[in-house]
C-alpha atoms as a PDB file:
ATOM      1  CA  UNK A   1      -9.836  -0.834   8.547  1.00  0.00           C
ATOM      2  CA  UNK A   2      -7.794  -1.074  11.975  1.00  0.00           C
ATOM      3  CA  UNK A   3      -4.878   0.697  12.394  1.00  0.00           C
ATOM      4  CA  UNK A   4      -2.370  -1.677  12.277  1.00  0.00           C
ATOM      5  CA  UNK A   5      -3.772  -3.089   8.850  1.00  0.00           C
ATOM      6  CA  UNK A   6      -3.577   0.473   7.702  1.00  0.00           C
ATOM      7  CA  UNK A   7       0.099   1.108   9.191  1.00  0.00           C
ATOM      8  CA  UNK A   8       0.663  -2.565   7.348  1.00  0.00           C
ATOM      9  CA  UNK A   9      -0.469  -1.790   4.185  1.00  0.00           C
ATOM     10  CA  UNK A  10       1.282   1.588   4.072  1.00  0.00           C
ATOM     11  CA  UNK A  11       4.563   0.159   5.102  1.00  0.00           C
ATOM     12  CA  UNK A  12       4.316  -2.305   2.097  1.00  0.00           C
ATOM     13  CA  UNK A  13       3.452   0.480  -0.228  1.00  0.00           C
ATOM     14  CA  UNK A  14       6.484   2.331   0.766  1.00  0.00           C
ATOM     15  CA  UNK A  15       8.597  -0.309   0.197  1.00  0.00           C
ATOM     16  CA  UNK A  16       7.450  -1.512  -3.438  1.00  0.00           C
ATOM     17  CA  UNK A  17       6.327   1.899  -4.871  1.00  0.00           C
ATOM     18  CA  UNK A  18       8.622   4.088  -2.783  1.00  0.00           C
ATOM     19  CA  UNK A  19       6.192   6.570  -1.482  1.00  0.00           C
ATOM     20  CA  UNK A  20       7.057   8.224   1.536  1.00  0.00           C
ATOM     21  CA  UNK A  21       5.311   7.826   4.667  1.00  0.00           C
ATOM     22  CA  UNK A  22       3.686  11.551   4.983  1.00  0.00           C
ATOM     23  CA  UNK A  23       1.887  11.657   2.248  1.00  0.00           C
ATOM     24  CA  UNK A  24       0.252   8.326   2.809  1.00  0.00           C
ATOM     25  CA  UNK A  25      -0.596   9.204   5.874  1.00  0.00           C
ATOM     26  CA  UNK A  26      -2.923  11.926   4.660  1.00  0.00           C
ATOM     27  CA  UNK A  27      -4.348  10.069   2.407  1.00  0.00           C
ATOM     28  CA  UNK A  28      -8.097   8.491   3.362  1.00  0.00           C
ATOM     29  CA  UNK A  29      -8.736   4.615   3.906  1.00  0.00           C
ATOM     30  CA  UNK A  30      -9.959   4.461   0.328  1.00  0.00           C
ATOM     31  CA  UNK A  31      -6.832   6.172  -1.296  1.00  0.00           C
ATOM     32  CA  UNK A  32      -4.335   3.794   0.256  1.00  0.00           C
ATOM     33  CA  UNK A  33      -6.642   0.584   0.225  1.00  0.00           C
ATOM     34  CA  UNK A  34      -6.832   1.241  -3.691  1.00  0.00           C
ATOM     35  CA  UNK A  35      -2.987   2.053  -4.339  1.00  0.00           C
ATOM     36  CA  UNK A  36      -2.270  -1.405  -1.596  1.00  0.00           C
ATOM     37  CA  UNK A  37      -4.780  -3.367  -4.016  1.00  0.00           C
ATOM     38  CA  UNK A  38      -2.965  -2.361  -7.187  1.00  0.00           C
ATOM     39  CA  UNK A  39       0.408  -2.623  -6.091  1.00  0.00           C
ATOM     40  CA  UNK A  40      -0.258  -5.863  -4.549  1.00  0.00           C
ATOM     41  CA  UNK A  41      -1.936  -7.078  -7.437  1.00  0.00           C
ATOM     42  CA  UNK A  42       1.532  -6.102  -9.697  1.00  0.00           C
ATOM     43  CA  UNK A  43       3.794  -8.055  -6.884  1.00  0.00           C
ATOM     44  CA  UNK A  44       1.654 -10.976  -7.405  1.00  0.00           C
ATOM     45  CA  UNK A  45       1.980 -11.136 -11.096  1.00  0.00           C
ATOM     46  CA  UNK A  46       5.608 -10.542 -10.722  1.00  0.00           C
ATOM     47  CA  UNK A  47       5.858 -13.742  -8.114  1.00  0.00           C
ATOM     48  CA  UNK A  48       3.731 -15.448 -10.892  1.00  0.00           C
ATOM     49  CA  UNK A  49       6.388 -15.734 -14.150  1.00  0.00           C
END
């Protein structure tokens, strides 16, 4: 992933799950690809009802 899709997908993260930055930035690729996934996965069933 390039590193503004990374810095992208953490910044959304932070702002719906309320991680802070730090630790997400130790995290790999994988680790914050799958929490991005699942989070965005939740937003878009909240947008859904």
């Amino acid at each position: 992933m390039s590193r503004q899709e990374r810095k992208n997908m953490i910044t959304f993260i932070e702002k719906m799950k309320g991680f802070d930055r730090e630790t997400l930035m130790y995290m790999t690729d994988a680790d914050v690809e799958y929490i991005y996934t699942s989070t965005y996965q939740s937003y878009e069933e909240q947008l859904d009802m």
